[in-house]
N, C-alpha and C. Protein backbone atom coordinates (compact mmCIF):
# COMPACT_ATOMS: atom_id res chain seq x y z
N UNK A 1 -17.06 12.22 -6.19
CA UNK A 1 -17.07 12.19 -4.76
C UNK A 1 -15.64 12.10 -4.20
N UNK A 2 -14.77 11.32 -4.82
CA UNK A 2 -13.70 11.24 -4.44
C UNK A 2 -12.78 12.77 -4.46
N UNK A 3 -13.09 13.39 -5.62
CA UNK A 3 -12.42 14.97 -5.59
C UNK A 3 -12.92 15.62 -4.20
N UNK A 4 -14.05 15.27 -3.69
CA UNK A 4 -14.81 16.54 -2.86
C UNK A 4 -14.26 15.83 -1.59
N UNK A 5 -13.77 14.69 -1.16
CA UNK A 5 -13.09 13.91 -0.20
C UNK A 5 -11.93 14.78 0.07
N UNK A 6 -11.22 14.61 -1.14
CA UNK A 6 -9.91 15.19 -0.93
C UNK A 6 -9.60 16.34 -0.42
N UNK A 7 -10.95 17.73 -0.96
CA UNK A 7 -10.65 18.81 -1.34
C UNK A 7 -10.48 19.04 0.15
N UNK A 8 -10.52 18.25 1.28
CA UNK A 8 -10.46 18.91 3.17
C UNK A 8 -9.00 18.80 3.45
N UNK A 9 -8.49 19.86 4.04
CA UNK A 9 -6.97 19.49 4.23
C UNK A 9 -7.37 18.14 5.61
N UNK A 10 -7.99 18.39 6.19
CA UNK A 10 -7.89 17.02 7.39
C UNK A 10 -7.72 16.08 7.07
N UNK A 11 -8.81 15.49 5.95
CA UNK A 11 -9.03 14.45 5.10
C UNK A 11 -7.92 13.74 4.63
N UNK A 12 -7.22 14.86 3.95
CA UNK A 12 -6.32 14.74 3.42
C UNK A 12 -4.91 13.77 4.55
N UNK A 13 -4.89 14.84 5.66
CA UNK A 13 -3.84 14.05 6.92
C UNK A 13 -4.12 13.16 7.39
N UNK A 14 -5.64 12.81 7.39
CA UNK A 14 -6.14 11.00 8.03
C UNK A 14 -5.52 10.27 6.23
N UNK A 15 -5.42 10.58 5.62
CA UNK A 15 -5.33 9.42 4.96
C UNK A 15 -3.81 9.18 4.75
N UNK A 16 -3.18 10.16 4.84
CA UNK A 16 -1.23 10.33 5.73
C UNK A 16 -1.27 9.73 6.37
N UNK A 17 -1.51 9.58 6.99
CA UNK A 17 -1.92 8.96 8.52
C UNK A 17 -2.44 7.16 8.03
N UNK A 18 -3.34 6.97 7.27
CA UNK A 18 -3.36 5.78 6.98
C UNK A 18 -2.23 5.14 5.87
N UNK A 19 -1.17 6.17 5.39
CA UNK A 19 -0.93 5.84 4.12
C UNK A 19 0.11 4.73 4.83
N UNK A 20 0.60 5.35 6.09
CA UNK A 20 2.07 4.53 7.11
C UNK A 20 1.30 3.34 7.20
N UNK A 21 0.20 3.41 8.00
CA UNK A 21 -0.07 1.77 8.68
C UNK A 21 -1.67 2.03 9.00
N UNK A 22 -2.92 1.05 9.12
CA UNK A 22 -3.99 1.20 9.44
C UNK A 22 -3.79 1.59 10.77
N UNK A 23 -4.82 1.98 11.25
CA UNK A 23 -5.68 3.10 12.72
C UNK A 23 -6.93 2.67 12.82
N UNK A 24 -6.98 2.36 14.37
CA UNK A 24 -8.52 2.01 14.51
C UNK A 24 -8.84 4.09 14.64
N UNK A 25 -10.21 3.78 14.51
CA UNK A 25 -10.70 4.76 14.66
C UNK A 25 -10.11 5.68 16.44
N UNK A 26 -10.17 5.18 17.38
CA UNK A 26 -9.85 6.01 18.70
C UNK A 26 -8.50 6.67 17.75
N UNK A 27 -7.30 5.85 17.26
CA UNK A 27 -6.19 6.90 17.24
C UNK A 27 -6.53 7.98 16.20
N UNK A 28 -7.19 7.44 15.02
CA UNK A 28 -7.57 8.72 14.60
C UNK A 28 -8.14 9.79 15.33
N UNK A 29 -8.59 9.50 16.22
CA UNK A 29 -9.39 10.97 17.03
C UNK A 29 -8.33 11.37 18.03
N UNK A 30 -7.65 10.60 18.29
CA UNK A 30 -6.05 10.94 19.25
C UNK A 30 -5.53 11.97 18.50
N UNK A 31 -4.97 11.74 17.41
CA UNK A 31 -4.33 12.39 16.56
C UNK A 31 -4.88 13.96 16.56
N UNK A 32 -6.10 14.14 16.17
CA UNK A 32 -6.79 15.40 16.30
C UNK A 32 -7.50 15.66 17.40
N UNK A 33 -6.81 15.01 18.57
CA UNK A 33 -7.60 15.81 19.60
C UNK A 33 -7.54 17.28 20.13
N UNK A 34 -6.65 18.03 19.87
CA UNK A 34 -6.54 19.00 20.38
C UNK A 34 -7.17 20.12 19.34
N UNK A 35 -6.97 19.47 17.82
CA UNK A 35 -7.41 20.81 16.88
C UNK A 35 -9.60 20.29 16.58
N UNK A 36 -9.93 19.20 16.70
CA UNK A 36 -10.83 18.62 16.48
C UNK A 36 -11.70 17.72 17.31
N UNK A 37 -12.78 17.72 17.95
CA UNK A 37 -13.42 16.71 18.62
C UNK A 37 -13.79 15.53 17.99
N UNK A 38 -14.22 14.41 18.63
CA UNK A 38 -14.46 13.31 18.10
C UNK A 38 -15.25 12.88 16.95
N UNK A 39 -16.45 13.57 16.87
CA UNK A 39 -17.10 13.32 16.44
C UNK A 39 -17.17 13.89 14.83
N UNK A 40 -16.20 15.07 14.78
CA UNK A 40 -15.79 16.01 13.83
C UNK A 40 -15.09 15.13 13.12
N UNK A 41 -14.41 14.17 13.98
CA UNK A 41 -13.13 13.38 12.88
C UNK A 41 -13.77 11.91 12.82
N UNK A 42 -14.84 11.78 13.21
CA UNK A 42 -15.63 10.51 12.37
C UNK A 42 -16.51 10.87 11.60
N UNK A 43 -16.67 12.20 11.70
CA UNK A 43 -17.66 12.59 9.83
C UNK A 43 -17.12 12.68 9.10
N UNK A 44 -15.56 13.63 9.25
CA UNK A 44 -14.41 12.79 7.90
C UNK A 44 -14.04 11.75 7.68
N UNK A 45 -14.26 10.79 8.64
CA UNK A 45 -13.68 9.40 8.40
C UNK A 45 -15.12 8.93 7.59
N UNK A 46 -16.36 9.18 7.47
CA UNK A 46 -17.17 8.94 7.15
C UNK A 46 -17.54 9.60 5.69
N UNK A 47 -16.86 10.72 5.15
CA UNK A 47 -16.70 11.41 4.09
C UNK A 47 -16.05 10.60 2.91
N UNK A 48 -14.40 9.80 3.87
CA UNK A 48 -13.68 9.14 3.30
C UNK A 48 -14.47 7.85 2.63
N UNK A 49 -14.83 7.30 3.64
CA UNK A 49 -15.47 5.97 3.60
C UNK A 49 -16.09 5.74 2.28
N UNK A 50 -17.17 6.97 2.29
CA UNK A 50 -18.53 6.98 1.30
C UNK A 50 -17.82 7.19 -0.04
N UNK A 51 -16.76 7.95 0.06
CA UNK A 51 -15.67 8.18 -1.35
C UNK A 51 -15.12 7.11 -1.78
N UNK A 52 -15.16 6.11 -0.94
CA UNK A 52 -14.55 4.54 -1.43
C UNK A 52 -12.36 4.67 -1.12
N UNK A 53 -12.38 5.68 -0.41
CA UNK A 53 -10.64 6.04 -0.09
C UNK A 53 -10.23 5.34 0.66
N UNK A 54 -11.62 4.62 1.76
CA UNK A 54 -10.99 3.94 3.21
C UNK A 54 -11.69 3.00 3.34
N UNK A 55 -11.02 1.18 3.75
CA UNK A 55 -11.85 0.10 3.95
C UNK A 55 -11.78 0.45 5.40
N UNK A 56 -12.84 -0.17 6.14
CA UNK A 56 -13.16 -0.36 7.50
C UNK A 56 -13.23 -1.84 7.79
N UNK A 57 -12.73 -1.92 8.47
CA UNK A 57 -13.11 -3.74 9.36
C UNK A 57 -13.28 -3.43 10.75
N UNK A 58 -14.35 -4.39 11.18
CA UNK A 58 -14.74 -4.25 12.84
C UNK A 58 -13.87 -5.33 13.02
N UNK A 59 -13.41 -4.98 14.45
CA UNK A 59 -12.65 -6.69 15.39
C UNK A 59 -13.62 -5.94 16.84
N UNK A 60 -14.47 -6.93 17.21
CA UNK A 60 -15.21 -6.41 18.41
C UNK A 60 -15.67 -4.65 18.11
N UNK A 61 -15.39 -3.87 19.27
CA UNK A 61 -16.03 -2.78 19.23
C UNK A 61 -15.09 -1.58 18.48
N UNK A 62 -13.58 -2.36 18.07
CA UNK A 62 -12.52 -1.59 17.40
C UNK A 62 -12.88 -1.89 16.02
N UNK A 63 -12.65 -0.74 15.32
CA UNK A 63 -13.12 -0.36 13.76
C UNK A 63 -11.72 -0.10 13.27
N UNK A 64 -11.34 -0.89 12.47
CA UNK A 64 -9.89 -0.48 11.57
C UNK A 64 -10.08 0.03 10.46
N UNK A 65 -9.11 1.33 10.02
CA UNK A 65 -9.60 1.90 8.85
C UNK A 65 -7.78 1.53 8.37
N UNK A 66 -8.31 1.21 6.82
CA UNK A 66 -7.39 1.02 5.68
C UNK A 66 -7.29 1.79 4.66
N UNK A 67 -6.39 2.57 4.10
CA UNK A 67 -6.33 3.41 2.91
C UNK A 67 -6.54 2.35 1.85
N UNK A 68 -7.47 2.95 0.97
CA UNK A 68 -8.30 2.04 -0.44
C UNK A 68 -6.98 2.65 -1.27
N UNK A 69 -6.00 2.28 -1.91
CA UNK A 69 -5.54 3.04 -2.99
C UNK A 69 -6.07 2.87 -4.61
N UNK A 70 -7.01 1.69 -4.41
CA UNK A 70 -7.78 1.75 -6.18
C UNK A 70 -7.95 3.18 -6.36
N UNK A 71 -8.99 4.07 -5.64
CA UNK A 71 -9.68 5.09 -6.48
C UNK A 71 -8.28 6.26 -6.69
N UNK A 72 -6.80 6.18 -6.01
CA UNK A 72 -6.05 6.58 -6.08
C UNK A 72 -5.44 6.55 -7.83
N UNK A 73 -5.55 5.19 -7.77
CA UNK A 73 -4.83 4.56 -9.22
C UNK A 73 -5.45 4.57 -9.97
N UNK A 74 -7.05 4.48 -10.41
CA UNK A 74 -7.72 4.85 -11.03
C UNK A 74 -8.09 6.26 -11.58
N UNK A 75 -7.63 7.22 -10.81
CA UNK A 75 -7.25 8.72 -11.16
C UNK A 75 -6.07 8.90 -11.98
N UNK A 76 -5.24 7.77 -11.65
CA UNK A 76 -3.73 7.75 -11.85
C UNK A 76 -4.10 7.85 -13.67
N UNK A 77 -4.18 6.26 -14.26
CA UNK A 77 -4.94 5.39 -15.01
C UNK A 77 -5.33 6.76 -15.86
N UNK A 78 -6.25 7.27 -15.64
CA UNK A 78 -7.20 8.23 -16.30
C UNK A 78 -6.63 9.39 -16.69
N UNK A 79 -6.12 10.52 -15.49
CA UNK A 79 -5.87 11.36 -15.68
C UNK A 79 -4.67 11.83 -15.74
N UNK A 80 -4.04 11.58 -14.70
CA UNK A 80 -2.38 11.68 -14.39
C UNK A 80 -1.50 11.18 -15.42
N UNK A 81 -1.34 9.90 -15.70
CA UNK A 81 -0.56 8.94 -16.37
C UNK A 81 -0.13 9.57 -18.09
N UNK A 82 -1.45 10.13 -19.02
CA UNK A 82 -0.94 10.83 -19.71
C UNK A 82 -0.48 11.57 -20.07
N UNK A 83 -0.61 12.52 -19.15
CA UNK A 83 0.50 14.12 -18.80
C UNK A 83 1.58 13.90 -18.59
N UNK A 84 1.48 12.40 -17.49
CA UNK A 84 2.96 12.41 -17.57
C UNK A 84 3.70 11.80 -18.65
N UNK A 85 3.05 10.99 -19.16
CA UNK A 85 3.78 10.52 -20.60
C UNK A 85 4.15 11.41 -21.26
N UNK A 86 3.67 12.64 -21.49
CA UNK A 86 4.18 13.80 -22.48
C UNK A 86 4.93 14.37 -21.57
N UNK A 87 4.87 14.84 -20.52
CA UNK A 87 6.47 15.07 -19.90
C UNK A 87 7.69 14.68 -19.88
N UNK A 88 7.53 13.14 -19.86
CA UNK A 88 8.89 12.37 -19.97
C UNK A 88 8.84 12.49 -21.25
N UNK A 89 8.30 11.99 -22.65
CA UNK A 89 8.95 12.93 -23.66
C UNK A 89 9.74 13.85 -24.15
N UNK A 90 8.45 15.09 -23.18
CA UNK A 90 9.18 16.03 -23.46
C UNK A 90 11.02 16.39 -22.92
N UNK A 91 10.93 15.78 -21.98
CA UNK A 91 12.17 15.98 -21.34
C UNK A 91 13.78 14.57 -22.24
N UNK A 92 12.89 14.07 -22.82
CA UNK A 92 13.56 12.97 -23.60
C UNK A 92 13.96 13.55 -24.75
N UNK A 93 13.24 14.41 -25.50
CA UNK A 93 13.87 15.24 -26.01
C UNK A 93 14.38 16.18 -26.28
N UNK A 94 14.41 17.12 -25.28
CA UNK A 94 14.96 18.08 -24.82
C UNK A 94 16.64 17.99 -24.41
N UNK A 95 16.48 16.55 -23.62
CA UNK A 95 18.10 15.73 -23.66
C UNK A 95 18.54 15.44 -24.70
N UNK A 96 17.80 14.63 -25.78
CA UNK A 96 18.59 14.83 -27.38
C UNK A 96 18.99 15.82 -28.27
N UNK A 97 17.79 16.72 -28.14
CA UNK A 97 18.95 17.76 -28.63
C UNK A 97 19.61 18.77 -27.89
N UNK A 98 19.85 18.34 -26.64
CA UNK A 98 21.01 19.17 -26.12
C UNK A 98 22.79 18.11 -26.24
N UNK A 99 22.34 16.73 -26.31
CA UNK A 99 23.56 16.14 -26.62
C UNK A 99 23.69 16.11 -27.92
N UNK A 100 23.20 16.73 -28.78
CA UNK A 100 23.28 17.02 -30.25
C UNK A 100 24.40 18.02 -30.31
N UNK A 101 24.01 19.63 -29.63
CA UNK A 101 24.77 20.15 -29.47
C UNK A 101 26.10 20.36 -28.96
């Protein structure tokens, strides 16, 4: 679920957007008011949600959304992290034997 979150470029800019500082929900719909109506950018905020990407807290009738970065790091963890281990390798030795030469 979390891949199919991502795969929206919007999605993607609300959570830019959360990565600086939390947003109640109105500025998120500020933000896209001109390319998106309201309600368009609380079914992505609601896409996010269900993906586990974004905490919500109510204060009265204002809803604060928070970027989740677990399911971020948990991709990290899994998938990312070993590729990059063989990259920096690879590039570790690629520097040795060029100061060989």
């Amino acid at each position: 679920m979390v891949f199919k979150a991502l795969a929206d470029l919007r999605r993607r800019q609300i959570l830019d957007l959360l990565k600086k500082a939390p947003r109640t929900t109105g500025e998120l719909c500020k933000r896209f008011d001109r390319s998106l109506d309201r309600c368009t950018v609380m079914q992505h905020i609601a896409v996010l949600d269900r993906a586990g990407l974004i905490i919500a807290r109510r204060e009265g009738r204002t809803r604060w959304n928070y970027l989740n970065a677990a399911p971020f790091k948990d991709i990290y963890d899994r998938w990312i992290s070993s590729y990059a281990s063989e990259a920096v390798e690879l590039l570790a030795r690629l520097k040795r034997d060029l100061e060989r030469t």
